[in-house]
Protein backbone atom coordinates (compact mmCIF):
# COMPACT_ATOMS: atom_id res chain seq x y z
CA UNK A 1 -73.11 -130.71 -69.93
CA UNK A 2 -70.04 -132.31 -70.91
CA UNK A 3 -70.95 -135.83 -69.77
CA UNK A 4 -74.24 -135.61 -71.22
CA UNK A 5 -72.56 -134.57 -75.03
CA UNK A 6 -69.95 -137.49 -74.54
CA UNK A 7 -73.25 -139.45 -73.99
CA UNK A 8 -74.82 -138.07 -77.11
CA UNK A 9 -71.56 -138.42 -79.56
CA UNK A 10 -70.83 -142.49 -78.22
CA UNK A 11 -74.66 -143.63 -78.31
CA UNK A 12 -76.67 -141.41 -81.23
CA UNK A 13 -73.86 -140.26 -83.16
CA UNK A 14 -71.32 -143.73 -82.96
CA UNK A 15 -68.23 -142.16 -82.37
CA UNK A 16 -65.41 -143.07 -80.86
CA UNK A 17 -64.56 -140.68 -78.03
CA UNK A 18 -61.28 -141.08 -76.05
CA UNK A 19 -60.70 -138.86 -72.71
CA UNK A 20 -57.57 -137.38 -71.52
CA UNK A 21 -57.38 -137.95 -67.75
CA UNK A 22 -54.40 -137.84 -65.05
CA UNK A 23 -53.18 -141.46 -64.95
CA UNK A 24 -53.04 -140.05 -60.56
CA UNK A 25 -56.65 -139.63 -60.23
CA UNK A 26 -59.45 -141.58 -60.18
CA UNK A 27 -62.17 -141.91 -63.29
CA UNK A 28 -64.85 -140.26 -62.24
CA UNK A 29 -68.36 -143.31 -62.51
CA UNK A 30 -70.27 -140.68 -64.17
CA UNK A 31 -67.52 -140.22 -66.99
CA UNK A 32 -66.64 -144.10 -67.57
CA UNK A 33 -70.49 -144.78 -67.28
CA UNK A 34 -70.73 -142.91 -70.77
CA UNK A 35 -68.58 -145.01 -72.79
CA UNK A 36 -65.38 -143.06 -73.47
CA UNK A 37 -61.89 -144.38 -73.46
CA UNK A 38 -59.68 -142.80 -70.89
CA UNK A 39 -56.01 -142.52 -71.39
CA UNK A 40 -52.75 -140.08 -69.93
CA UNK A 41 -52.23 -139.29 -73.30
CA UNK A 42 -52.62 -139.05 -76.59
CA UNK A 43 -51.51 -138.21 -79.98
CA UNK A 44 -53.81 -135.49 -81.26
CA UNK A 45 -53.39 -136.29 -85.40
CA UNK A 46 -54.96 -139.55 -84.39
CA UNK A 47 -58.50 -137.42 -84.07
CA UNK A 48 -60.64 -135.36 -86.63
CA UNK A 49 -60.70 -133.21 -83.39
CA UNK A 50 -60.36 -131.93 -80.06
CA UNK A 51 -62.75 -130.19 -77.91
CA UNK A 52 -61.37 -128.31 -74.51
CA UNK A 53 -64.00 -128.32 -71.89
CA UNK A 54 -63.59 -124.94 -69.91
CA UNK A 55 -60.88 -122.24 -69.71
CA UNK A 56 -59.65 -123.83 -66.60
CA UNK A 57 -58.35 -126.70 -68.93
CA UNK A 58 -56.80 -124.49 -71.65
CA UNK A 59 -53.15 -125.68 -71.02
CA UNK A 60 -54.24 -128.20 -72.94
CA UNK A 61 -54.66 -125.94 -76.12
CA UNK A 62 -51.36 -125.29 -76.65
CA UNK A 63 -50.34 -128.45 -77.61
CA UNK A 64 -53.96 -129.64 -79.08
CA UNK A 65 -54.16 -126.43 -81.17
CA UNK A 66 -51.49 -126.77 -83.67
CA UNK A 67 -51.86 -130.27 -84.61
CA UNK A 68 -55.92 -131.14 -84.95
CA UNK A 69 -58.65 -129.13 -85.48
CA UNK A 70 -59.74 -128.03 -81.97
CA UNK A 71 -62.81 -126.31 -80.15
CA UNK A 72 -62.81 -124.62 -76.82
CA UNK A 73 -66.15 -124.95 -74.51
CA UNK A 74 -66.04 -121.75 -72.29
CA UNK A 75 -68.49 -121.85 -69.55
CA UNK A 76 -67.15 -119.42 -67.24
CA UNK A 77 -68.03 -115.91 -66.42
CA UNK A 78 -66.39 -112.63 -65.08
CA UNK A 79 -64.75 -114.58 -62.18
CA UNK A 80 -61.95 -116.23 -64.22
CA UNK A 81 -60.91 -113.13 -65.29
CA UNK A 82 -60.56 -111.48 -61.74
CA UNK A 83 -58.61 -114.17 -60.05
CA UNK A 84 -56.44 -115.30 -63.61
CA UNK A 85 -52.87 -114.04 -63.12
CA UNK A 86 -52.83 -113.70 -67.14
CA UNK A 87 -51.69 -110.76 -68.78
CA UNK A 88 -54.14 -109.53 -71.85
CA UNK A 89 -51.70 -110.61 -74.31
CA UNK A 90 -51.86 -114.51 -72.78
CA UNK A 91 -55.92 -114.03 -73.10
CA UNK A 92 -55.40 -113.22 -76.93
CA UNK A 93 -53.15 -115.76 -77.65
CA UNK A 94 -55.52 -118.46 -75.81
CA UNK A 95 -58.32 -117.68 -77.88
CA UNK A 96 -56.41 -117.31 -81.30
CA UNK A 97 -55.43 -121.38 -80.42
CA UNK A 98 -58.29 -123.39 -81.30
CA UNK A 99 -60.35 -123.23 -84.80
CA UNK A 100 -64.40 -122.80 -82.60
CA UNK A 101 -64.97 -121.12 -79.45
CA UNK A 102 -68.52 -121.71 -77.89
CA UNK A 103 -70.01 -119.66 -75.24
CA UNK A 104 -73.47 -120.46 -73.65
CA UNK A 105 -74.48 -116.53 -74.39
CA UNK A 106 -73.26 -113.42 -76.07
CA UNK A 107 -72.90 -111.76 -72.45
CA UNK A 108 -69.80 -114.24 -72.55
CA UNK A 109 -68.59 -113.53 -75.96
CA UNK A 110 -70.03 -109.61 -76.09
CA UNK A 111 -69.28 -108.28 -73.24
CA UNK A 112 -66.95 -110.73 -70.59
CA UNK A 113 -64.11 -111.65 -73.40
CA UNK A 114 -64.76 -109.51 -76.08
CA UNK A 115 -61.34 -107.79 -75.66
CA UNK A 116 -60.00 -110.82 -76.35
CA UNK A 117 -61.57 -111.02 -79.65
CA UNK A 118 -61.03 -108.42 -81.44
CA UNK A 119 -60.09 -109.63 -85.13
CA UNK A 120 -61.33 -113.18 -84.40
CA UNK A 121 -62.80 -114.26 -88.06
CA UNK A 122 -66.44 -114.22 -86.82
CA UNK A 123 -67.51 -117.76 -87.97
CA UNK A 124 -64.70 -118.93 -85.17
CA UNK A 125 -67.08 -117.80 -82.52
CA UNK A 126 -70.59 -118.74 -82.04
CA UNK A 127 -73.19 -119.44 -78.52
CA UNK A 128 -74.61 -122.32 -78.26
CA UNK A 129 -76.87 -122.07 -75.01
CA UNK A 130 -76.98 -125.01 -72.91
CA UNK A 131 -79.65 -127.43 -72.85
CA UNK A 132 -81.22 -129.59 -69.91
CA UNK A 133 -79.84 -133.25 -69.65
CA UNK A 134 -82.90 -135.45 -69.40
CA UNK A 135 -84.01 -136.19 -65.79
CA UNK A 136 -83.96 -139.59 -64.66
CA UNK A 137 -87.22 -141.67 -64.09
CA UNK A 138 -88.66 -142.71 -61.12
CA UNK A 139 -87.19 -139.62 -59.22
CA UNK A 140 -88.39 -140.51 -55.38
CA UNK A 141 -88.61 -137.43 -53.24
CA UNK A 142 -86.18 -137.55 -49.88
CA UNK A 143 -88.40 -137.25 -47.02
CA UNK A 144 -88.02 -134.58 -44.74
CA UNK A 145 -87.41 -134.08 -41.31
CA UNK A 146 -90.80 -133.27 -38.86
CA UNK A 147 -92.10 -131.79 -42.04
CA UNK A 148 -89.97 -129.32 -42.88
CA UNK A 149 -90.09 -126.62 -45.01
CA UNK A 150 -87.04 -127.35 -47.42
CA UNK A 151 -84.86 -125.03 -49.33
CA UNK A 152 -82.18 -126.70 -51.14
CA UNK A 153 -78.98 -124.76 -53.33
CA UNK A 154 -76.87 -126.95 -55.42
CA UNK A 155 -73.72 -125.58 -56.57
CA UNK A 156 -69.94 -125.69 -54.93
CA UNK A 157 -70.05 -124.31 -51.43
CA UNK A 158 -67.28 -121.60 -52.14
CA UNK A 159 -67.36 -118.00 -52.54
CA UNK A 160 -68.91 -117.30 -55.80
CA UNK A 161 -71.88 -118.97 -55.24
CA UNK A 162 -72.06 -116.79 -52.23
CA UNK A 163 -73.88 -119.79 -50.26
CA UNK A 164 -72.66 -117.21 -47.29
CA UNK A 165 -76.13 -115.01 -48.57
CA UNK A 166 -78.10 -118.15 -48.16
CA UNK A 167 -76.98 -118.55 -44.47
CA UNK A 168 -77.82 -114.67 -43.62
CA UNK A 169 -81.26 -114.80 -45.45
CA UNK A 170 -82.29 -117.94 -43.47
CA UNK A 171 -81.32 -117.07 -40.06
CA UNK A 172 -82.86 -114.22 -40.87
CA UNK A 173 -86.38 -116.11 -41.21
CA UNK A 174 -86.11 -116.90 -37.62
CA UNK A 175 -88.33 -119.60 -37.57
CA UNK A 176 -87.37 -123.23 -36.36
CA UNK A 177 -90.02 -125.11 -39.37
CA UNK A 178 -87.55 -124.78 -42.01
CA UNK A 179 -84.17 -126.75 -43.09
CA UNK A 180 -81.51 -125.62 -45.75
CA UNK A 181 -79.54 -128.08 -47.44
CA UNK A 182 -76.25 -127.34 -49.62
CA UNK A 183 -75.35 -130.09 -52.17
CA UNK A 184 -72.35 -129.43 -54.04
CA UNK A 185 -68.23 -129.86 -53.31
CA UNK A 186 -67.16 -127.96 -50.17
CA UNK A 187 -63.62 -128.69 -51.63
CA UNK A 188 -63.26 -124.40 -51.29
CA UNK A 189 -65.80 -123.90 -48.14
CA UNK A 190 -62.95 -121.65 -46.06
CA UNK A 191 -63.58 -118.82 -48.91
CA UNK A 192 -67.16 -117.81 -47.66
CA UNK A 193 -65.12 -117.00 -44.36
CA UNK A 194 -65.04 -118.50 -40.40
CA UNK A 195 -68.24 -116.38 -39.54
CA UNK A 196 -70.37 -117.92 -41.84
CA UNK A 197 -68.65 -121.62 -41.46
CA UNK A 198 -69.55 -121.21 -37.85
CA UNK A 199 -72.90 -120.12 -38.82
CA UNK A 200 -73.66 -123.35 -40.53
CA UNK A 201 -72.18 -125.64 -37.86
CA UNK A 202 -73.92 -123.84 -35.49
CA UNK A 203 -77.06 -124.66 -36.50
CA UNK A 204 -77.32 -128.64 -37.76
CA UNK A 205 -81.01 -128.25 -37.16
CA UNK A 206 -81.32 -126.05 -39.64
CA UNK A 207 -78.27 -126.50 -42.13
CA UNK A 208 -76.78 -129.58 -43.63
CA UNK A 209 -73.61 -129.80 -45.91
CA UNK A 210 -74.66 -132.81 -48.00
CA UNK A 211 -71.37 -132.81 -50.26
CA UNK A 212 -71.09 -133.41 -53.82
CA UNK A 213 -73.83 -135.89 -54.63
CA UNK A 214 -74.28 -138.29 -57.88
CA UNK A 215 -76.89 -136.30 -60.29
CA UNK A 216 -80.33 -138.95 -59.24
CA UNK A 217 -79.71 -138.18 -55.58
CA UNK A 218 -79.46 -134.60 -55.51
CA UNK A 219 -82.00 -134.29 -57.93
CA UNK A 220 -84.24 -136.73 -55.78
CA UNK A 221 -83.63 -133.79 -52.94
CA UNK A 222 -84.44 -130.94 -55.51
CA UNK A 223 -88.02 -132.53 -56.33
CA UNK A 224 -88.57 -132.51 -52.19
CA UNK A 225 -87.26 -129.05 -52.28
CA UNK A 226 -90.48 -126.26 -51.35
CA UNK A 227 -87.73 -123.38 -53.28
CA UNK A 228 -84.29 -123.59 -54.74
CA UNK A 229 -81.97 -121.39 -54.14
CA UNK A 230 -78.64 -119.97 -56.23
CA UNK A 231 -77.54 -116.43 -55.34
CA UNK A 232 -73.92 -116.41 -56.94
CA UNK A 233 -71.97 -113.52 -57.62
CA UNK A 234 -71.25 -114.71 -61.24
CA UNK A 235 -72.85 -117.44 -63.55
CA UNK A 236 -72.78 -117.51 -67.08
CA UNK A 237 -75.87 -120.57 -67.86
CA UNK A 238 -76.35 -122.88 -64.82
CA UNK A 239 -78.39 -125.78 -65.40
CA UNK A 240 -79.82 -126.36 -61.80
CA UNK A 241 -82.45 -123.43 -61.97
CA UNK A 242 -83.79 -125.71 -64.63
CA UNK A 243 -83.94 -128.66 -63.20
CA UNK A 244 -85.18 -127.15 -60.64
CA UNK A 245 -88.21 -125.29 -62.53
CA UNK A 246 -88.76 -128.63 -64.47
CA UNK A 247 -89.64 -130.29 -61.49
CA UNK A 248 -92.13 -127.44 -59.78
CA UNK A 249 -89.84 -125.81 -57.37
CA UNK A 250 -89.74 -122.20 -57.50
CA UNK A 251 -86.20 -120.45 -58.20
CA UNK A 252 -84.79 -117.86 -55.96
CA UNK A 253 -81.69 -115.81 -58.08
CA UNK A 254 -79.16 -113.60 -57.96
CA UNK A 255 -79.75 -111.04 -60.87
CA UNK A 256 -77.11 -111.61 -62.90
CA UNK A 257 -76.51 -110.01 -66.64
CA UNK A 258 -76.86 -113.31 -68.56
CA UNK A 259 -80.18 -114.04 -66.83
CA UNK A 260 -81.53 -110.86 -68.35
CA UNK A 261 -84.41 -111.61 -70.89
CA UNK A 262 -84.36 -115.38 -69.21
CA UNK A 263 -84.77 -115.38 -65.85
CA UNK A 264 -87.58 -112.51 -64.99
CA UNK A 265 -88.37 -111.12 -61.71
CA UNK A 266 -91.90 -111.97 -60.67
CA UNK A 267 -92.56 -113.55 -63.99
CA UNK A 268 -90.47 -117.02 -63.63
CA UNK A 269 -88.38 -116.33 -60.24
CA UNK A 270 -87.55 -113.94 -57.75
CA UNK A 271 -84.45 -112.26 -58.11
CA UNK A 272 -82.90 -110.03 -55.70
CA UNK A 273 -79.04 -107.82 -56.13
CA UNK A 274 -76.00 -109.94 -55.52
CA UNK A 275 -75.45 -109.83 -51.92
CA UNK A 276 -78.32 -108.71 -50.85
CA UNK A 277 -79.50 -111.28 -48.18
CA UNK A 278 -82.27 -109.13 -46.63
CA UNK A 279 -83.78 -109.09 -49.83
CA UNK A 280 -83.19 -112.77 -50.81
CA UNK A 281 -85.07 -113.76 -47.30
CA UNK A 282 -88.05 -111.96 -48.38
CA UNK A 283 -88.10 -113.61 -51.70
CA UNK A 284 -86.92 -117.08 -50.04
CA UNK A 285 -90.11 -116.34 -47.40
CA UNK A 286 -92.81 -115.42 -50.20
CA UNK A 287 -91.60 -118.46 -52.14
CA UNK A 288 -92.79 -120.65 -49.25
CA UNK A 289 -95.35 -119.12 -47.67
CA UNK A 290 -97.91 -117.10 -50.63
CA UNK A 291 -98.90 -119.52 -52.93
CA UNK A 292 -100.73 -117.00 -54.68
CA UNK A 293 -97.31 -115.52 -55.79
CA UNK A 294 -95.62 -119.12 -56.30
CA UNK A 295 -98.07 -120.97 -58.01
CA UNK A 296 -98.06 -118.74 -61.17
CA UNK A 297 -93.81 -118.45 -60.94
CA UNK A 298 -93.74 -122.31 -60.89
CA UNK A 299 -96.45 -122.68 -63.99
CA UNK A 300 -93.76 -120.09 -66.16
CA UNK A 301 -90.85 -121.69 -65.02
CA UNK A 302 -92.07 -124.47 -66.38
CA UNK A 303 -92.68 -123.52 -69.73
CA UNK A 304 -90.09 -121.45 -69.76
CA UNK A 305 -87.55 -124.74 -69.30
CA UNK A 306 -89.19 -126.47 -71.83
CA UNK A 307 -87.63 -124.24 -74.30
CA UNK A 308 -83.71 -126.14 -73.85
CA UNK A 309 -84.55 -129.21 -74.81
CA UNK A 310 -81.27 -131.26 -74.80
CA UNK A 311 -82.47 -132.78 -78.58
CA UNK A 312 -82.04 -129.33 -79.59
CA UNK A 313 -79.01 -128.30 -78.38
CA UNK A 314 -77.48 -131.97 -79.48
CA UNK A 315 -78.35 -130.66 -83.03
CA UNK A 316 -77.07 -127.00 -82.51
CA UNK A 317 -73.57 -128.10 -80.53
CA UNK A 318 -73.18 -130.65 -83.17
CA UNK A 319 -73.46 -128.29 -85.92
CA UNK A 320 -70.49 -126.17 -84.44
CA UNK A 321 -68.11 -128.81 -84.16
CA UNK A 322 -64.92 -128.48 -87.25
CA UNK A 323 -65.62 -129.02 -90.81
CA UNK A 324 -63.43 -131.77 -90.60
CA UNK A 325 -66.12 -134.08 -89.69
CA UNK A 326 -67.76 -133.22 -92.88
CA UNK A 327 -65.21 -135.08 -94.76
């Protein structure tokens, strides 16, 4: 999301966007292919303003917030909370720093961190639900091995994306026409635990850690996909269940609260409890096998993505950025 709005601000809006990035790490091609500036620092009264992408970056607040008008992107859910060694005095004082905070849904704002903002002057705070970057043209579909039946889950191979459920539901198939494949960083792999680790290597005929992948390829093995797969513990608005239902592949989910009124059970996906992998299978196994019961979730799905344009969100992220760009 970020990458596509730096897009959006360099080549509709003509602005000049610099990036803050450690002078010890690489620039990402995806983040210099949009245009920006990078540098190790800056001085922030140089800029009409700032904007924070994530919580996990909010060091960066303290010394952005004082001096130029700032806004802070949250895209995290309950997770950051659990594991944050923060007291709830440190959580109010982060989100008194900058001048807009903008959630993808009021779960986030309403429910998640609303502790947090009690007294916050209510035009500070405002959703903005993500849209869907455009797809790239020409997408060619990765072939697949003796015919497969494909199921693909894109998303970092850790813990809360519980890619350990994904294992258990398709060993649990027990059938030897059918391949999983997890794209995404593995960077935290050890926290879905040795058993399932071994599970995975175990099996190469069957599972394949493809690594973190530029956005054409993995997409190119989404659109070969026969179901996608995401059944995290916590999400707040992921974009690959879109991309996924954009291109006809049904979407097996976890039932998470910000889905709820989005993503519907039978209607536009199958959704089963977090953690439950018996379930998942049997959602996993209809989405492959009845196409009476597919065919119907892929035509909904597709409408149903049709509705986040990323023209529209430009225009609705835009309009939350600081007054200062009125001027």
């Amino acid at each position: 999301m970020l990458l596509s709005v730096l897009k959006h601000w360099i080549e509709d809006r003509k602005w000049i966007v610099d990036v803050l990035h450690d002078i010890h790490q690489d620039v990402p091609s995806e983040l210099a292919a949009t245009g920006v500036n990078v540098f190790s620092s800056a001085n922030p009264k140089d800029y009409d303003f700032a904007i924070v992408n994530t919580i996990v970056s909010a060091n960066f607040l303290e010394s952005l917030g004082p001096q130029v008008p700032t806004v802070l992107w949250v895209h995290e859910g309950e997770t950051v909370l659990w594991t944050s060694q923060w007291r709830p005095a440190q959580w109010r004082h982060l989100f008194g720093l900058p001048q807009r905070i903008i959630f993808q849904s009021r779960w986030q704002s309403e429910s998640v961190f609303r502790s947090f903002l009690v007294g916050t002057p209510q035009g500070r705070v405002s959703c903005v639900a993500n849209g869907m970057p455009s797809l790239p043209a020409n997408l060619v579909p990765k072939p697949k091995v003796n015919h497969k039946k494909r199921i693909v889950f894109i998303g970092g191979v850790y813990g809360r994306k519980r890619p350990q459920d994904l294992v258990d539901a398709v060993l649990g198939l027990d059938r030897n026409d059918v391949e999983c494949l997890f794209i995404g960083t593995t960077d935290g792999v050890e926290t879905i635990g040795d058993v399932h680790i071994d599970r995975i290597r175990s099996r190469p005929d069957i599972f394949q850690l493809l690594g973190e992948l530029d956005r054409r390829t993995a997409l190119e093995y989404l659109i070969s996909a026969d179901a996608f797969c995401l059944p995290s513990g916590d999400e707040s608005q992921p974009i690959a269940p879109l991309e996924a239902a954009s291109l006809r592949v049904p979407c097996a989910l976890t039932d998470l609260p910000p889905y709820a009124g989005s993503w519907v059970h039978g209607h536009n996906c199958l959704l089963s409890p977090v953690g439950d992998s018996t379930l998942l299978r049997w959602n996993i196994r209809a989405l492959l096998d009845d196409p009476s019961l597919r065919n119907p979730i892929v035509e909904r799905a597709i409408q149903f993505a049709r509705q986040f344009a990323i023209e529209s969100f430009f225009q609705r992220f835009d309009a939350e950025m600081p007054s200062a760009l009125d001027k």
